[in-house]
N, C-alpha and C. Protein backbone atom coordinates (compact mmCIF):
# COMPACT_ATOMS: atom_id res chain seq x y z
N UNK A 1 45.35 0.37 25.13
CA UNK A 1 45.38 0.60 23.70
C UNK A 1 44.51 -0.42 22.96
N UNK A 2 44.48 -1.40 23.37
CA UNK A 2 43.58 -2.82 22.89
C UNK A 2 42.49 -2.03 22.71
N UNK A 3 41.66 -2.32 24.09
CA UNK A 3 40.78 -1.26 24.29
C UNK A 3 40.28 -0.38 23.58
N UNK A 4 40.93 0.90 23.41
CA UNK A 4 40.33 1.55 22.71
C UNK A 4 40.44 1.08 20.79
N UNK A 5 41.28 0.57 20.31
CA UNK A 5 40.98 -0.08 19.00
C UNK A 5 39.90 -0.98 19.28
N UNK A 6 39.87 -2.06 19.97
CA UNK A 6 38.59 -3.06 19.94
C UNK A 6 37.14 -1.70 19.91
N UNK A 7 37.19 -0.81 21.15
CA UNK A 7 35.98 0.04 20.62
C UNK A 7 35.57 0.95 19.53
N UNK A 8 36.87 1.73 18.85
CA UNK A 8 36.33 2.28 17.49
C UNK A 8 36.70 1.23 16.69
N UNK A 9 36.68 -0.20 16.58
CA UNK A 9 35.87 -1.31 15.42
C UNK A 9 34.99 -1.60 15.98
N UNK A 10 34.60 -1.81 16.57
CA UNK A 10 33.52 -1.85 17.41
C UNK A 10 32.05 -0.82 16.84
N UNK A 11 32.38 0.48 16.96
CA UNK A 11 31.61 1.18 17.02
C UNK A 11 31.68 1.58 15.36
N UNK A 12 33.00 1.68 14.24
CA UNK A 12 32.38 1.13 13.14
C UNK A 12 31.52 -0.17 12.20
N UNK A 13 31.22 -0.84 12.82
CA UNK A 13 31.23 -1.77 12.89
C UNK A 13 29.37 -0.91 12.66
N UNK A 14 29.07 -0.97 13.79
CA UNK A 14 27.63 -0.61 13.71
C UNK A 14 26.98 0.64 13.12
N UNK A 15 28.15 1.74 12.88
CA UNK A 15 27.89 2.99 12.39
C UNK A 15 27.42 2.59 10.89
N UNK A 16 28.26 1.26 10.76
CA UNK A 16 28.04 1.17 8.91
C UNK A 16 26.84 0.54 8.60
N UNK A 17 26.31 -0.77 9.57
CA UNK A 17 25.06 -1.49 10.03
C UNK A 17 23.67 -0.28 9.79
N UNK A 18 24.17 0.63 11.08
CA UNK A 18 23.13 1.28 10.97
C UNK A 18 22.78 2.58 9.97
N UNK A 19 24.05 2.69 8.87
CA UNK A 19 24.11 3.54 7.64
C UNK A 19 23.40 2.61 6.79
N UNK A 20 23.71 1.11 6.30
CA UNK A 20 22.94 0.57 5.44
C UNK A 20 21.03 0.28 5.79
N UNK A 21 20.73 0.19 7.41
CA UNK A 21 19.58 0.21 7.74
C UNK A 21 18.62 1.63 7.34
N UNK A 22 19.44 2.51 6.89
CA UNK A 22 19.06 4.09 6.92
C UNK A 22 18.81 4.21 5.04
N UNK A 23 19.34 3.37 4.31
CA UNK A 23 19.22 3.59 2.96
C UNK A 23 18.35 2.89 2.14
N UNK A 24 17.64 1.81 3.25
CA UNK A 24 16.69 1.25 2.49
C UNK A 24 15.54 1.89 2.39
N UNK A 25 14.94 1.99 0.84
CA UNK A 25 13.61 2.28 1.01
C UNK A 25 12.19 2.12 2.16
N UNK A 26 11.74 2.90 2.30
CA UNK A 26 10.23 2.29 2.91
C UNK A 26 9.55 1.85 1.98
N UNK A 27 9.14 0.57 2.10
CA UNK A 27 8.21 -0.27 0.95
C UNK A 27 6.85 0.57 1.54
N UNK A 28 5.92 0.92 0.52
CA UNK A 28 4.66 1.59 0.90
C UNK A 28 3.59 0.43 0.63
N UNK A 29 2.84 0.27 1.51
CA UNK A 29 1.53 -1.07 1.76
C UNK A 29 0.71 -0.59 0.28
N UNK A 30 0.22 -1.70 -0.36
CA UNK A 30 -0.41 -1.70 -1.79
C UNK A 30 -1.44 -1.26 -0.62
N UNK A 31 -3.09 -0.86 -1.19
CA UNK A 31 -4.11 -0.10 -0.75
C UNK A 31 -4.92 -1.59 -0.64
N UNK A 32 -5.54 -2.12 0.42
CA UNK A 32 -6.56 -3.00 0.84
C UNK A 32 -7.73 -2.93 0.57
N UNK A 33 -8.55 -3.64 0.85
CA UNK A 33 -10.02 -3.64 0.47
C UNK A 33 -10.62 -2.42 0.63
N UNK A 34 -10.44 -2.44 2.06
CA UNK A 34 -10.97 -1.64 3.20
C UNK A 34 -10.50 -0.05 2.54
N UNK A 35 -9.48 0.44 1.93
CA UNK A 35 -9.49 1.94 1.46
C UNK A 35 -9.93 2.01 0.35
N UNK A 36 -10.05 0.92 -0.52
CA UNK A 36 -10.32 0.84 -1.71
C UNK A 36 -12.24 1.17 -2.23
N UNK A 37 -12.63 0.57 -0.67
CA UNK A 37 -14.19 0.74 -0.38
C UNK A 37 -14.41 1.89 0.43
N UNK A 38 -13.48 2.82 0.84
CA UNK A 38 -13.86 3.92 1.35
C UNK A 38 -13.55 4.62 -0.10
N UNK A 39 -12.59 4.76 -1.12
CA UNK A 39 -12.63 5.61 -2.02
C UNK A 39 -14.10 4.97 -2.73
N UNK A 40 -14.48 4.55 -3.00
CA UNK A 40 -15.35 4.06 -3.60
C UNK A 40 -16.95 4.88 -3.11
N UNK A 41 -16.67 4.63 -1.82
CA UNK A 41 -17.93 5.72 -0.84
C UNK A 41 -17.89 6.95 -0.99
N UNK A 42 -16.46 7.46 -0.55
CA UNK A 42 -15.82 8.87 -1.01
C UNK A 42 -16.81 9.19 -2.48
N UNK A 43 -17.23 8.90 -3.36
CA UNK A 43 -17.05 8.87 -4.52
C UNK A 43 -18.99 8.42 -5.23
N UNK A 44 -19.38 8.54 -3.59
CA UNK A 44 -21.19 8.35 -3.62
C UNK A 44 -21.53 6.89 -4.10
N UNK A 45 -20.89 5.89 -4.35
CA UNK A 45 -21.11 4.66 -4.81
C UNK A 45 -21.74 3.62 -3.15
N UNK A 46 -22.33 3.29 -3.29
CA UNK A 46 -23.19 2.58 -1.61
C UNK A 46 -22.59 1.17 -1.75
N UNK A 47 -23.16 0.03 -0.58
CA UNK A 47 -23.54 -1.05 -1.11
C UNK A 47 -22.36 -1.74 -1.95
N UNK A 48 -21.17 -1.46 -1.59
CA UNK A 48 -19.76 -1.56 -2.32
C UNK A 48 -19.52 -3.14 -1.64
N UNK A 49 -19.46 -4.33 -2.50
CA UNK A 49 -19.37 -5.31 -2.18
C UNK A 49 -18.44 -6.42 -3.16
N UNK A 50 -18.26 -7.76 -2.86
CA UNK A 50 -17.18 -8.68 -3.89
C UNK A 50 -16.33 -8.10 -4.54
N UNK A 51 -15.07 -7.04 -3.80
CA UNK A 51 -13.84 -6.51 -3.87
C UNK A 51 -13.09 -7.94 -4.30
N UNK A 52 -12.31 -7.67 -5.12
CA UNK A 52 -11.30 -8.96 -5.62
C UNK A 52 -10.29 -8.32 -6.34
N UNK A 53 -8.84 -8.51 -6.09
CA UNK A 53 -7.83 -7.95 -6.34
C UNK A 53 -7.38 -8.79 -7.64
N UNK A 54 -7.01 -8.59 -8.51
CA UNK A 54 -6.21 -8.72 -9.41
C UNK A 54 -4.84 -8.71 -9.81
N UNK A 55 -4.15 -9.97 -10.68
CA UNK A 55 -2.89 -10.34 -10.48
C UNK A 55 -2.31 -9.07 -11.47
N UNK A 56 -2.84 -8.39 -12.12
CA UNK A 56 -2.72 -7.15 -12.62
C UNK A 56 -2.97 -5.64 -11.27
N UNK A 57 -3.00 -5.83 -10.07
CA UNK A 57 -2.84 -4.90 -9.44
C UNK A 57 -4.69 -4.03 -9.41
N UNK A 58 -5.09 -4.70 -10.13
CA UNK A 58 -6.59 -3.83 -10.62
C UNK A 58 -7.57 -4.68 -9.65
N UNK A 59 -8.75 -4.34 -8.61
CA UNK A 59 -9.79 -4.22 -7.92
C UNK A 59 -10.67 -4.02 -8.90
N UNK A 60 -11.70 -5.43 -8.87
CA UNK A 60 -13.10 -5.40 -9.09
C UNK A 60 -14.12 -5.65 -8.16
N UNK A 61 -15.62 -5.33 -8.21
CA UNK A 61 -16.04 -5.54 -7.24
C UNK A 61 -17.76 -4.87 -8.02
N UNK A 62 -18.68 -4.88 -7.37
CA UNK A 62 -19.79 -4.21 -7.56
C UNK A 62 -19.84 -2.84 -6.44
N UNK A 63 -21.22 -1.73 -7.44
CA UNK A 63 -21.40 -1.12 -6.29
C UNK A 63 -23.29 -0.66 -6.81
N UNK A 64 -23.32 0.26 -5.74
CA UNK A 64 -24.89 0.93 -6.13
C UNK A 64 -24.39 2.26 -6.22
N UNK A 65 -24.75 3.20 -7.50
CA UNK A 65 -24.77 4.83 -7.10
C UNK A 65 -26.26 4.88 -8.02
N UNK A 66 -26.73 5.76 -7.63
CA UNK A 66 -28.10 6.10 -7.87
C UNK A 66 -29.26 5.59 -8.06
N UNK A 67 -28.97 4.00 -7.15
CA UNK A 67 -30.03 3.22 -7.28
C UNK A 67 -29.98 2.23 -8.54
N UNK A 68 -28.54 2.69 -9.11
CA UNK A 68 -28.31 1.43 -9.86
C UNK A 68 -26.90 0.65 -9.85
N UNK A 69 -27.02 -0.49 -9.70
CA UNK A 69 -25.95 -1.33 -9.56
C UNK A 69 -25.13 -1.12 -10.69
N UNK A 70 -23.45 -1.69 -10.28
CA UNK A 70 -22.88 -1.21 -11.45
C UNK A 70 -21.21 -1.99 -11.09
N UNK A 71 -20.69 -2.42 -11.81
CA UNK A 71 -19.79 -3.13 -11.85
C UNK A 71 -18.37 -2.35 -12.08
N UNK A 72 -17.27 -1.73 -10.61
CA UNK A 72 -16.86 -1.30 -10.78
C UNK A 72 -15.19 -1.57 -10.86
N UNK A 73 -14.36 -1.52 -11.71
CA UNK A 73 -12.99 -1.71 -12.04
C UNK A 73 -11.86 -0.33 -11.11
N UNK A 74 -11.17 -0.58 -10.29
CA UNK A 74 -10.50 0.77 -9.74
C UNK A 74 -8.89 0.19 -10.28
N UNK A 75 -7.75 1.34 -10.68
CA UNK A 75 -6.66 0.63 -11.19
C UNK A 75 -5.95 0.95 -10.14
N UNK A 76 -4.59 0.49 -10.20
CA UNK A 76 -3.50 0.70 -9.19
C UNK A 76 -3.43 2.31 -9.01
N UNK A 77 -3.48 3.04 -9.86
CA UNK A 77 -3.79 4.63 -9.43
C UNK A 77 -4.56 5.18 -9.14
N UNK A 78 -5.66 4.20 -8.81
CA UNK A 78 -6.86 4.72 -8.19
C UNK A 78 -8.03 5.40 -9.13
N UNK A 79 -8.14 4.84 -10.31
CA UNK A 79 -8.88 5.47 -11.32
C UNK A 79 -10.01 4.57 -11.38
N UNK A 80 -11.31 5.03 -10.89
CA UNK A 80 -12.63 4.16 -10.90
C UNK A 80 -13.00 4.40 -12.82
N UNK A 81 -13.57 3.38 -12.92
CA UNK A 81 -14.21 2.90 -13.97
C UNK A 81 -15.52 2.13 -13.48
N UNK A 82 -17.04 2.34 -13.94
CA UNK A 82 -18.15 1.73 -13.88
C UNK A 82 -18.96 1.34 -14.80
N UNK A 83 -19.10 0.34 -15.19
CA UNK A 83 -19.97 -0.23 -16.23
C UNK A 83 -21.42 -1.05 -15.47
């Protein structure tokens, strides 16, 4: 009788462990240089260089599209801006 009480606490014990391991969010990875300069290519811009992240979440960096350089801002939603 021990026995079997020691095993169903036992086995709640981890049912609840592994219920709270099951409810946490997946944190999703902020976007790196490296995709940030493929959308950027995606998007005909060349020559995509000095990527620098911002404590605002916002990527600056330069690029070339049409043979002219151009200073480009991308935001956390992925919205290019070029000046």
């Amino acid at each position: 009788m021990r026995y079997l009480l020691l095993a169903l606490a036992l086995s709640g014990v981890t049912g609840t462990a592994v219920a709270v391991a099951q409810t946490k969010p997946a944190a999703t990875p902020a976007p790196g240089s490296a995709s940030v300069k493929t959308q950027l290519q995606a998007l005909h811009y060349g020559n995509v260089r000095d990527l620098r992240r911002g404590p605002d979440g916002q990527w600056t960096g330069k690029a070339t599209q049409n043979g002219v350089e151009k200073r480009v801002t991308i935001s956390p939603k992925g919205v290019v801006t070029a000046r």
